[in-house]
Protein backbone atom coordinates (compact mmCIF):
# COMPACT_ATOMS: atom_id res chain seq x y z
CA UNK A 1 28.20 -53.67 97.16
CA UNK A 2 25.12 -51.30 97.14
CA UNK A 3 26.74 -48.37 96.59
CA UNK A 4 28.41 -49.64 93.59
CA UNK A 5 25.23 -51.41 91.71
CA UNK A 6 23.97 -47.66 92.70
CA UNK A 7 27.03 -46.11 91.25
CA UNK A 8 26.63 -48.68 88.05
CA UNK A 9 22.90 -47.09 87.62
CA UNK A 10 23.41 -43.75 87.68
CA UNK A 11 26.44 -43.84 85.40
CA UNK A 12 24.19 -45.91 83.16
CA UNK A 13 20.97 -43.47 83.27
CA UNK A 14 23.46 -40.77 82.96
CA UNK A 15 24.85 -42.33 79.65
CA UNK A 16 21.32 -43.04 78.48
CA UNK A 17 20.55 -39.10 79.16
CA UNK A 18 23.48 -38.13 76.89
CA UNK A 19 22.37 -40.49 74.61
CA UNK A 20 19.20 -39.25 74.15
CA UNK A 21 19.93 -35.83 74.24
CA UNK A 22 22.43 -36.78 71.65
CA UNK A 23 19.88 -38.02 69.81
CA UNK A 24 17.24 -35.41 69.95
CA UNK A 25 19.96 -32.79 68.91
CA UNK A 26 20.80 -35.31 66.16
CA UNK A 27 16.94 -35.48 65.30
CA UNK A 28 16.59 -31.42 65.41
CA UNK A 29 19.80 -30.91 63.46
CA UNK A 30 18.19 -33.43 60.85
CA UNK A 31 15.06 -31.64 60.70
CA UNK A 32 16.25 -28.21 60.66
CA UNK A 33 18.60 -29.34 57.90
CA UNK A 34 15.71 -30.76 56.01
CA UNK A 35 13.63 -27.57 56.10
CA UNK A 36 16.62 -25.68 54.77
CA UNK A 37 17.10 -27.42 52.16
CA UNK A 38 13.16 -27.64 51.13
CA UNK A 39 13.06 -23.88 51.84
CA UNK A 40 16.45 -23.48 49.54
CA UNK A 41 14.95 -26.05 46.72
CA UNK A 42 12.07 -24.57 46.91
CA UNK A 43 13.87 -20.80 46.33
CA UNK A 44 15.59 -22.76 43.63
CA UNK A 45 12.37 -24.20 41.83
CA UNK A 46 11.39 -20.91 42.27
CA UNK A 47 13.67 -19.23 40.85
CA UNK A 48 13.92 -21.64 37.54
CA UNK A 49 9.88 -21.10 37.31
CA UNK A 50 10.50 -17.25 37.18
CA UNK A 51 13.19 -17.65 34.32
CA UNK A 52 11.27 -19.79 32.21
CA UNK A 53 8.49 -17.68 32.52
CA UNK A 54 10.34 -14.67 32.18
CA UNK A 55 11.84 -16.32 28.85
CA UNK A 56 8.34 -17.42 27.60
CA UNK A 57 7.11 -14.13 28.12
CA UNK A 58 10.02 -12.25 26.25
CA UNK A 59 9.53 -14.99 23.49
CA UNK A 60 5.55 -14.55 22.98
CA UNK A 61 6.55 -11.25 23.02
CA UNK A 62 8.78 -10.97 20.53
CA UNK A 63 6.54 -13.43 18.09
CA UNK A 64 3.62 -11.02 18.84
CA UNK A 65 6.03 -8.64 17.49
CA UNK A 66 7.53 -10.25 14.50
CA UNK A 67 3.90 -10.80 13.67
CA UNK A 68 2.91 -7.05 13.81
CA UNK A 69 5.70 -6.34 11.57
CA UNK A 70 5.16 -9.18 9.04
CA UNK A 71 1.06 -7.69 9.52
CA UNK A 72 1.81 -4.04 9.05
CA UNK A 73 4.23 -5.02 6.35
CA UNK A 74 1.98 -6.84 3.97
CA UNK A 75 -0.69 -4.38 4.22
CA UNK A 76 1.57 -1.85 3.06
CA UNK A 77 2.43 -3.59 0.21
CA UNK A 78 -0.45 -4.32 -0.94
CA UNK A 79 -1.52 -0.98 -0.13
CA UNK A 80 1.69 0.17 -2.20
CA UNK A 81 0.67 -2.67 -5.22
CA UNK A 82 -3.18 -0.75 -4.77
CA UNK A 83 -1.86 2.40 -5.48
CA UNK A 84 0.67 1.33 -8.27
CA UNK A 85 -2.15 -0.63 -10.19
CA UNK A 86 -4.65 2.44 -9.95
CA UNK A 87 -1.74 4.68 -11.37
CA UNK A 88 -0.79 2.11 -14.25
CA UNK A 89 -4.55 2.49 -14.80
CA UNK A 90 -4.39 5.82 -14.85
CA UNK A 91 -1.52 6.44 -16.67
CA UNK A 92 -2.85 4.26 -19.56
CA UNK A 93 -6.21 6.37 -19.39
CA UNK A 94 -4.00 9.55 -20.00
CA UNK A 95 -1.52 7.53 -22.62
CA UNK A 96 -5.36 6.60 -24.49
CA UNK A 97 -6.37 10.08 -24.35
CA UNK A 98 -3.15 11.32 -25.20
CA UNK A 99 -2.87 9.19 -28.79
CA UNK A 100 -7.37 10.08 -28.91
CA UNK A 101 -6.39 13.76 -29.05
CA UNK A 102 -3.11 13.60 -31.18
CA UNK A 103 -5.51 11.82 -33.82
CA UNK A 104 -8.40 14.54 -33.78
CA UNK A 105 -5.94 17.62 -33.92
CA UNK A 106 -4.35 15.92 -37.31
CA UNK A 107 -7.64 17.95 -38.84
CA UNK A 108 -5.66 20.91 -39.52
CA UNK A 109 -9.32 23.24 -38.99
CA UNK A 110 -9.69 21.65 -35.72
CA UNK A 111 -6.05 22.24 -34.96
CA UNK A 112 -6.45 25.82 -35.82
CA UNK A 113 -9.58 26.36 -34.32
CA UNK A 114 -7.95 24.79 -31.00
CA UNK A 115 -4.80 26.90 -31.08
CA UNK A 116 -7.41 30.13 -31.62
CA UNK A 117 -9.41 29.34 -28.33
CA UNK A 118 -6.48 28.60 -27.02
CA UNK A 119 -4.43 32.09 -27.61
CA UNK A 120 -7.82 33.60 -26.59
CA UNK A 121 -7.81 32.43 -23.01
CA UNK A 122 -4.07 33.26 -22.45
CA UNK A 123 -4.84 36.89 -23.80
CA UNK A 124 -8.22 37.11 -20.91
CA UNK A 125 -5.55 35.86 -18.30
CA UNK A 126 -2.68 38.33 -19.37
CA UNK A 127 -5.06 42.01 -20.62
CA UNK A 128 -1.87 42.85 -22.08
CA UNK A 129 -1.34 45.37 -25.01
CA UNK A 130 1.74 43.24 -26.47
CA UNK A 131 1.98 39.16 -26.10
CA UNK A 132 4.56 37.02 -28.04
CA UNK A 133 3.10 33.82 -28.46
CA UNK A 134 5.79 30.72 -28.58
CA UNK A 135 4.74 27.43 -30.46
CA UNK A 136 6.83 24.54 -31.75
CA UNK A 137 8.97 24.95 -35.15
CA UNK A 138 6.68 22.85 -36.97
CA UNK A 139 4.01 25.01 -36.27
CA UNK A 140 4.81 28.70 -36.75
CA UNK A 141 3.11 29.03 -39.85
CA UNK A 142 -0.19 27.34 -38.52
CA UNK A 143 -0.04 29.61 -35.06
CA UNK A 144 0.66 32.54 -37.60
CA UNK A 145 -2.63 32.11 -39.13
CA UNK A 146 -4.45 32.13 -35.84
CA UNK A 147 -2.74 35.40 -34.58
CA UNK A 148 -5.56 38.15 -36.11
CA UNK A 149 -8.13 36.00 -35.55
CA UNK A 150 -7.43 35.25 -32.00
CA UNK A 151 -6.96 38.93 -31.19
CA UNK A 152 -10.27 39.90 -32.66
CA UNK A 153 -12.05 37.39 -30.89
CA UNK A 154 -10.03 38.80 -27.81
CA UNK A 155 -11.27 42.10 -28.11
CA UNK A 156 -14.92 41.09 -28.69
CA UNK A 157 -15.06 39.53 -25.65
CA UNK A 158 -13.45 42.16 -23.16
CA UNK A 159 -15.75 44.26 -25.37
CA UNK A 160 -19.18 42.12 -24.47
CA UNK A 161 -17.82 41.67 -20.69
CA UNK A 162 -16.87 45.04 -19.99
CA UNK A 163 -18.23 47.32 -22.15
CA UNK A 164 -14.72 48.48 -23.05
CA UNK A 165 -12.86 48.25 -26.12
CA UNK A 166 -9.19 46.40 -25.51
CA UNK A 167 -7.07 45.26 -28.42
CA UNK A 168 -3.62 43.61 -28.44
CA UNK A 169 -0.74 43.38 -30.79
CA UNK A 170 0.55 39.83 -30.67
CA UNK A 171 3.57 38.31 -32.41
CA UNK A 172 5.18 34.79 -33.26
CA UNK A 173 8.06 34.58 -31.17
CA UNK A 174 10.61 33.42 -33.50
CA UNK A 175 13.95 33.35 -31.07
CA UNK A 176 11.98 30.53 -28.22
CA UNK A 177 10.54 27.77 -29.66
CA UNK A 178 8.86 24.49 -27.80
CA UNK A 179 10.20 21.32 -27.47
CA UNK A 180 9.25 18.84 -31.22
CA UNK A 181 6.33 16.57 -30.83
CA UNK A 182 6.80 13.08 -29.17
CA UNK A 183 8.99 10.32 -31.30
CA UNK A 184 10.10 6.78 -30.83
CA UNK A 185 13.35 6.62 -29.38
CA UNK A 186 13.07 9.84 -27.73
CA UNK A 187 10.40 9.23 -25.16
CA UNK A 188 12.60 10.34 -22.46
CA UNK A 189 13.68 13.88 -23.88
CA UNK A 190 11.50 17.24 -23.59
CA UNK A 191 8.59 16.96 -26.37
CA UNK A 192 5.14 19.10 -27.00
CA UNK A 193 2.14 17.76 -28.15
CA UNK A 194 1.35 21.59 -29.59
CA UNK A 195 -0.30 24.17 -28.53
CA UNK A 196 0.93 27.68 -27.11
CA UNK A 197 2.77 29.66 -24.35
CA UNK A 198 1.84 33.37 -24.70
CA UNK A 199 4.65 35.93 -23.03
CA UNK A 200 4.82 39.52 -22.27
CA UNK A 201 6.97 42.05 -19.78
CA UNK A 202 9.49 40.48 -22.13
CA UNK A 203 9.31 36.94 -20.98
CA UNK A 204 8.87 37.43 -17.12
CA UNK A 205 5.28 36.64 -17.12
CA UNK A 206 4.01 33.68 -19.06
CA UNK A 207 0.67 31.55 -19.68
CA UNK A 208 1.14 27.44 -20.65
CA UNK A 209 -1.35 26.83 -22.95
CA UNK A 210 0.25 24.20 -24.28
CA UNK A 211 -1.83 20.95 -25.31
CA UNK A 212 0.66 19.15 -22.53
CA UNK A 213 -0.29 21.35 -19.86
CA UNK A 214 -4.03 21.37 -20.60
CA UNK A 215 -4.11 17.82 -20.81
CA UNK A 216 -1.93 17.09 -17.35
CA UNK A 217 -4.56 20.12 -15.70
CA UNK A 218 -7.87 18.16 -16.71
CA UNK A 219 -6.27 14.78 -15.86
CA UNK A 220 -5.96 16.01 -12.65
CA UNK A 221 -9.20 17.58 -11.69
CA UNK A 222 -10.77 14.54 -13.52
CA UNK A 223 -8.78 12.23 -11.10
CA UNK A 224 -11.21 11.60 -8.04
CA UNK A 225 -14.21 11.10 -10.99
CA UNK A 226 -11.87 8.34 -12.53
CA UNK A 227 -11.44 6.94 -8.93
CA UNK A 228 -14.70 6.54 -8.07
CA UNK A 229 -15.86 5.05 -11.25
CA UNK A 230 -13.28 2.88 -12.08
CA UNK A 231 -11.93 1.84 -8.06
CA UNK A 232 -15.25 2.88 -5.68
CA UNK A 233 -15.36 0.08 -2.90
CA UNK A 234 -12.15 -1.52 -4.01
């Protein structure tokens, strides 16, 4: 009877160890399982963090770039609208001194006084001992009036220079002509306001003296003074 109720204990502490161990494995499975999966969620949190981070940062990015671009491209146009309005200003400076100049040179004396000078200071470029001298249609007989009194004046200045006495045959070209003055309606085509182009070496070397080409040099030297008057600090 004793050795059974002894036989009855042990199986029961026996099933109460496997029980418990059961339990404890149960407990450690639970809890390793739990970490895992808060390691793993974390990993996963993580992991989403990173992306939307990565995302904002590609995002401010490109904004920070959009905005550069939409920066550097409104200071180049207004840059571009700076330069435009300073040419327009500009270009109606020369257009005023343009009609100014056609106006005076209707004095046929200035005109021929102008043409003179002008002939002159081809000749002092060129020292040659023939020069054709090309002028618009409408002005050959003008020009033609200017030719001996251009070459003296030549000569008495090489003379008072140098010392030396120069003179120079020069001719109306009558085969080249220069483009007719400026009309309406033909604005676009190839026009002279008057003036001269002197030739010799039979035509290979040439002087503009046109009024066209005087005008566009003095414009142009006279372009950083109209600047800085009319744009300094702007």
């Amino acid at each position: 009877m004793d050795a059974a109720k002894e036989t009855q204990n042990q199986i029961l502490q026996m099933t109460q160890f496997i029980l418990n161990e059961a339990k404890d494995k149960s407990e450690e499975i639970s809890a390793k399982a739990l970490q895992e999966f808060s390691v793993e969620k974390l990993k996963v949190v993580n992991s989403g963090k990173d992306k939307i981070r990565q995302e904002y940062d590609r995002k401010a990015k490109q904004i920070e770039t959009q905005n550069a671009i939409a920066r550097s491209t409104a200071i180049n146009r207004s840059r571009l609208e700076k330069i435009k309005a300073r040419q327009d200003v500009i270009s109606q400076i020369a257009g005023d001194t343009k009609a100014a100049l056609e106006q005076q040179l209707k004095d046929e004396a200035k005109m021929r006084d102008f043409i003179t000078k002008l002939i002159v200071q081809g000749l002092l470029m060129l020292l040659e001992d023939e020069v054709e001298v090309r002028c618009r249609a409408a002005d050959d007989k003008l020009v033609a009036a200017c030719l001996a009194a251009a070459a003296q004046e030549y000569s008495k200045v090489v003379e008072a220079e140098t010392g030396a006495k120069k003179a120079c045959k020069l001719t109306l070209d009558s085969a080249t002509k220069l483009p007719p003055a400026p009309s309406a309606g033909h604005e676009h085509g190839p026009s002279c306001l008057g003036g001269v182009v002197l030739a010799c070496q039979k035509g290979t070397i040439t002087i503009d003296n046109t009024i066209d080409s005087r005008l566009h040099l003095v414009l142009e030297q006279a372009k950083p003074t109209i600047r800085q008057l009319l744009f300094a600090g702007k």
